[in-house]
C-alpha atoms as a PDB file:
ATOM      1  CA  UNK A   1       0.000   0.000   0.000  1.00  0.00           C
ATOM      2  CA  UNK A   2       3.171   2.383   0.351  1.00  0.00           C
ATOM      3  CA  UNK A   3       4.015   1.925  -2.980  1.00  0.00           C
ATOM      4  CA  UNK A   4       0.964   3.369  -4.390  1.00  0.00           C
ATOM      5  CA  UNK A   5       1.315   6.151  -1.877  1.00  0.00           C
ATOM      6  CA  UNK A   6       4.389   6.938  -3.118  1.00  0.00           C
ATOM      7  CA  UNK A   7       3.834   6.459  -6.687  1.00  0.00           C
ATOM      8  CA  UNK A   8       0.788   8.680  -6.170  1.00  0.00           C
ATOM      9  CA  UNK A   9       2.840  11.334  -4.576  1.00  0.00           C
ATOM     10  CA  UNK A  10       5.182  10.709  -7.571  1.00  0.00           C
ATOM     11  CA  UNK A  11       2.210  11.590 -10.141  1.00  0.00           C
ATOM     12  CA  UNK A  12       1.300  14.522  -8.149  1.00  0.00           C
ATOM     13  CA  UNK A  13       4.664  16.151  -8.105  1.00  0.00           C
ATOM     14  CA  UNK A  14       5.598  15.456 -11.651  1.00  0.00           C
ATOM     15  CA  UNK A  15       3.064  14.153 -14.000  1.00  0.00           C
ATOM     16  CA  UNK A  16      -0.025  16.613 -13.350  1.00  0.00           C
ATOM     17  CA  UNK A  17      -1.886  16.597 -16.536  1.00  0.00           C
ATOM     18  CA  UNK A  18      -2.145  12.314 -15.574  1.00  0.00           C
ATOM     19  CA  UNK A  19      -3.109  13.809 -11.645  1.00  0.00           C
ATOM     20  CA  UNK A  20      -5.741  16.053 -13.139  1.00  0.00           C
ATOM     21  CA  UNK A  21      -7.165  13.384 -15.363  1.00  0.00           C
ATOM     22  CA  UNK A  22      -7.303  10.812 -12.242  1.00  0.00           C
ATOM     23  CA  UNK A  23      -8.805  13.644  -9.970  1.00  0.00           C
ATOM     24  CA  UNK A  24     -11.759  14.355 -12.904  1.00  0.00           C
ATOM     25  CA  UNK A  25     -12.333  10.250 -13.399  1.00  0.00           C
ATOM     26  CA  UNK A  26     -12.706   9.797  -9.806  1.00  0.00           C
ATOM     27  CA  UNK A  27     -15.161  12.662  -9.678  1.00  0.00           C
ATOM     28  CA  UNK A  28     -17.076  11.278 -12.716  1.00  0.00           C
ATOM     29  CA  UNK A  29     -17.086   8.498 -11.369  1.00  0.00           C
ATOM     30  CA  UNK A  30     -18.456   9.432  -7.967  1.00  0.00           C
ATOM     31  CA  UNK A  31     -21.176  11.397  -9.824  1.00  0.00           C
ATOM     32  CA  UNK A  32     -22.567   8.403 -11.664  1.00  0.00           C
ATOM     33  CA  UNK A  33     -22.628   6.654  -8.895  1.00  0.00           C
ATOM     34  CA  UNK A  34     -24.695   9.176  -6.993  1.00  0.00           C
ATOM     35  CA  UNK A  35     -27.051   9.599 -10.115  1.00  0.00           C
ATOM     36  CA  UNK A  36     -27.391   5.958 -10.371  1.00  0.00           C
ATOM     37  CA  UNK A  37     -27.928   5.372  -6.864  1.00  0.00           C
ATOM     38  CA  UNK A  38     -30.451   8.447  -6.848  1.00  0.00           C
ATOM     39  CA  UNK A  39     -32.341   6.880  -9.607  1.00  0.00           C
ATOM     40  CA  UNK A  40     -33.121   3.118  -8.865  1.00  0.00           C
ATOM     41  CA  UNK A  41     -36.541   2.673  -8.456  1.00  0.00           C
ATOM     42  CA  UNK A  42     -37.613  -0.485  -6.511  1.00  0.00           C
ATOM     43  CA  UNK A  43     -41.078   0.134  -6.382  1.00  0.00           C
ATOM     44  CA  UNK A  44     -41.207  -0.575  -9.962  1.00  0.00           C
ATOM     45  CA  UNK A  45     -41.881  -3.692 -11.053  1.00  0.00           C
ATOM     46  CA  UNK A  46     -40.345  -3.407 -14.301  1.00  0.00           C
ATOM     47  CA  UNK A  47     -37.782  -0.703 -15.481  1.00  0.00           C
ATOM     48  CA  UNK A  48     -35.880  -0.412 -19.099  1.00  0.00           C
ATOM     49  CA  UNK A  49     -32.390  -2.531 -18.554  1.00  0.00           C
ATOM     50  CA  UNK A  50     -31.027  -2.760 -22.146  1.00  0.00           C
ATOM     51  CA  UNK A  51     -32.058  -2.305 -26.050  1.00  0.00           C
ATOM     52  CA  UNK A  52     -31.519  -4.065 -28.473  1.00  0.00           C
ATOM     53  CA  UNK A  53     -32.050  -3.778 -32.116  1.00  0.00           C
ATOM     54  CA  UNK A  54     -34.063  -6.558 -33.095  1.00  0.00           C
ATOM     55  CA  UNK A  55     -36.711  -6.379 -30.036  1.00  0.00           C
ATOM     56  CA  UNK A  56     -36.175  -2.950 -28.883  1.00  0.00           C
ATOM     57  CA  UNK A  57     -36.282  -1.915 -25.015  1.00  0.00           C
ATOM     58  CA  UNK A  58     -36.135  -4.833 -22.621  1.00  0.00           C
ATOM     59  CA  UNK A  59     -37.974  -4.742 -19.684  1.00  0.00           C
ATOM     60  CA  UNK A  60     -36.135  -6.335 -16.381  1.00  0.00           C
ATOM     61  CA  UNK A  61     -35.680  -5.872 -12.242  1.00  0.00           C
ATOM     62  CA  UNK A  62     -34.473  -2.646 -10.974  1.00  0.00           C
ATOM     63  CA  UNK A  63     -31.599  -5.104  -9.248  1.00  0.00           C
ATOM     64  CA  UNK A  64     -30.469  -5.240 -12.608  1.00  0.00           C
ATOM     65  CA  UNK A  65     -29.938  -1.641 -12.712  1.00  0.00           C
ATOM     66  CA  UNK A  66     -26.663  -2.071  -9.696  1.00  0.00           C
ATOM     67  CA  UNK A  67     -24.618  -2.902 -12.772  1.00  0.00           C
ATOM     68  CA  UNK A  68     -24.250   1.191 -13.190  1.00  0.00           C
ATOM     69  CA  UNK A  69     -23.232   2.253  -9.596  1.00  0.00           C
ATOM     70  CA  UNK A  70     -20.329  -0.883  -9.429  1.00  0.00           C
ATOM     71  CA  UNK A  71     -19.549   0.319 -12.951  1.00  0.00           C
ATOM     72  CA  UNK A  72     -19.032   3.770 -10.978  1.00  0.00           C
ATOM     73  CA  UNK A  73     -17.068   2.227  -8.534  1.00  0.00           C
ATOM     74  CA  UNK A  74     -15.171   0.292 -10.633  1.00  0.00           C
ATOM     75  CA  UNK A  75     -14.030   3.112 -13.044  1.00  0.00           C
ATOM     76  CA  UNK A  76     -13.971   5.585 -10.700  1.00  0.00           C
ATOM     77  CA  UNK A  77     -11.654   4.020  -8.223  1.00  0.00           C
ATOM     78  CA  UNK A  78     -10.194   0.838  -9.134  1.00  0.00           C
ATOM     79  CA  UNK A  79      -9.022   2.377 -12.702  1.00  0.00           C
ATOM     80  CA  UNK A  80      -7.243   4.644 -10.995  1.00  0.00           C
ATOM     81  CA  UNK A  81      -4.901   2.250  -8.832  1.00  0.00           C
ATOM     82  CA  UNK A  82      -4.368   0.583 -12.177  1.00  0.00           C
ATOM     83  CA  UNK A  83      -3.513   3.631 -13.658  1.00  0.00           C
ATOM     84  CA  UNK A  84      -0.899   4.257 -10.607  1.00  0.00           C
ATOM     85  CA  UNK A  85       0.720   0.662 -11.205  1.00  0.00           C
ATOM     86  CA  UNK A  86       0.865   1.127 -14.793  1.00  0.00           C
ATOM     87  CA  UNK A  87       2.670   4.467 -14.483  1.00  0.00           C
ATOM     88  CA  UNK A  88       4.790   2.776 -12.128  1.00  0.00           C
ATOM     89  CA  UNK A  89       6.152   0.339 -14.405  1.00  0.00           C
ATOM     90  CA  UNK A  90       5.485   2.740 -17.854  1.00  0.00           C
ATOM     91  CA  UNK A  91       6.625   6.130 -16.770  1.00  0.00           C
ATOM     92  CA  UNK A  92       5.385   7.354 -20.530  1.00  0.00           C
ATOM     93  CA  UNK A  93       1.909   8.311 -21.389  1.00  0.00           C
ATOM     94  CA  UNK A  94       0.307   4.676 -21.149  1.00  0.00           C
ATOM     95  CA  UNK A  95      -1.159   5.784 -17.909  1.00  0.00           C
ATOM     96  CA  UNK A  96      -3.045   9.179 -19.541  1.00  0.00           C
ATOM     97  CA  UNK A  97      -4.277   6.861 -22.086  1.00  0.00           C
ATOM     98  CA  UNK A  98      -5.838   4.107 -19.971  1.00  0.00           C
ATOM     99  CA  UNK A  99      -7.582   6.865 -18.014  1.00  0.00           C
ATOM    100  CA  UNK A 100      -8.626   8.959 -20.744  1.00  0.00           C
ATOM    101  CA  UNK A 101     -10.674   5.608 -22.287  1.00  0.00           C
ATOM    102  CA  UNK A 102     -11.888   5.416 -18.727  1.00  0.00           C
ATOM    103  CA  UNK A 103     -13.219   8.418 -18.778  1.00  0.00           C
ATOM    104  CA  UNK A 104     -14.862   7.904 -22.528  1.00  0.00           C
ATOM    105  CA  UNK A 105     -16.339   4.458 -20.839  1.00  0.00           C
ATOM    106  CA  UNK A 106     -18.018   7.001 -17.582  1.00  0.00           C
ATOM    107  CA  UNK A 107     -19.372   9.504 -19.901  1.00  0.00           C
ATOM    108  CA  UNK A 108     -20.703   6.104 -22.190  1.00  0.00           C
ATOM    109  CA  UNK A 109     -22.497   5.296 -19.300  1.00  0.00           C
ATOM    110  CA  UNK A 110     -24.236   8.184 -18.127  1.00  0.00           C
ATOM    111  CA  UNK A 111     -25.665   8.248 -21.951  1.00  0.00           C
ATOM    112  CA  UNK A 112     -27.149   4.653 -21.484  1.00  0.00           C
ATOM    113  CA  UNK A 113     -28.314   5.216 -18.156  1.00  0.00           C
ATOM    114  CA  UNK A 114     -30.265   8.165 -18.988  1.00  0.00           C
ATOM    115  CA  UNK A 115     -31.529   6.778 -22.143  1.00  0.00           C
ATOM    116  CA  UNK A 116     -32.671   3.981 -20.180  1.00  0.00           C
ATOM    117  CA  UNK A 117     -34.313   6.470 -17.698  1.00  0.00           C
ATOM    118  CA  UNK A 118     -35.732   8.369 -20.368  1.00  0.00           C
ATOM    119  CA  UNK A 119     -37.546   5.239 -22.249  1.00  0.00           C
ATOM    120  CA  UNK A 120     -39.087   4.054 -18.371  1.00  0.00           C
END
């Protein structure tokens, strides 16, 4: 655990553009999970959990919706230690690039989830 500590303290002092980026897909990430968290319904029987383009909407559980909040955790935390071990090993721009895509993947899922929302 001291190792990511100090490679963390190692991004902060010299790589800031990569400590920015992991600052803004942590807060992203908290924010989904918030929204998604605000927005499951278990009163409903039946919410929107996926479309497809052969039948459309599907109709399913709101359990089914807890895919988006450990999706939040997931990218919004555990991406980030990743990105600290892989800019521990790859001091070049690896890092930036695996959490720039997990950034793309948040903002991917706050566009299903509300399209989801907005079909329900």
């Amino acid at each position: 655990m001291s190792d990511l500590k100090n490679t963390f303290l190692t991004v902060f002092r010299e790589e800031r553009g990569l400590f920015v980026m992991m600052i803004l897909n942590f807060l992203v990430g908290m924010v989904l999970l918030v929204f998604s968290l605000a927005t499951l319904n278990p009163d409903k029987a039946a919410v929107k959990i996926g479309y497809g383009d052969i039948g459309g909407y599907r109709d399913g559980t709101w359990i089914d919706m807890l895919t988006f909040p450990i999706l939040a955790i997931l990218f919004g935390i555990l991406h980030n230690i990743l990105a600290l071990k892989i800019f521990e090993r790859n001091k070049d721009g690896i890092a930036k690039v695996f959490v720039a895509i997990t950034f793309f993947l948040l903002i991917g899922a706050f566009v299903v989830l509300s399209r989801l929302l907005g079909e329900g």
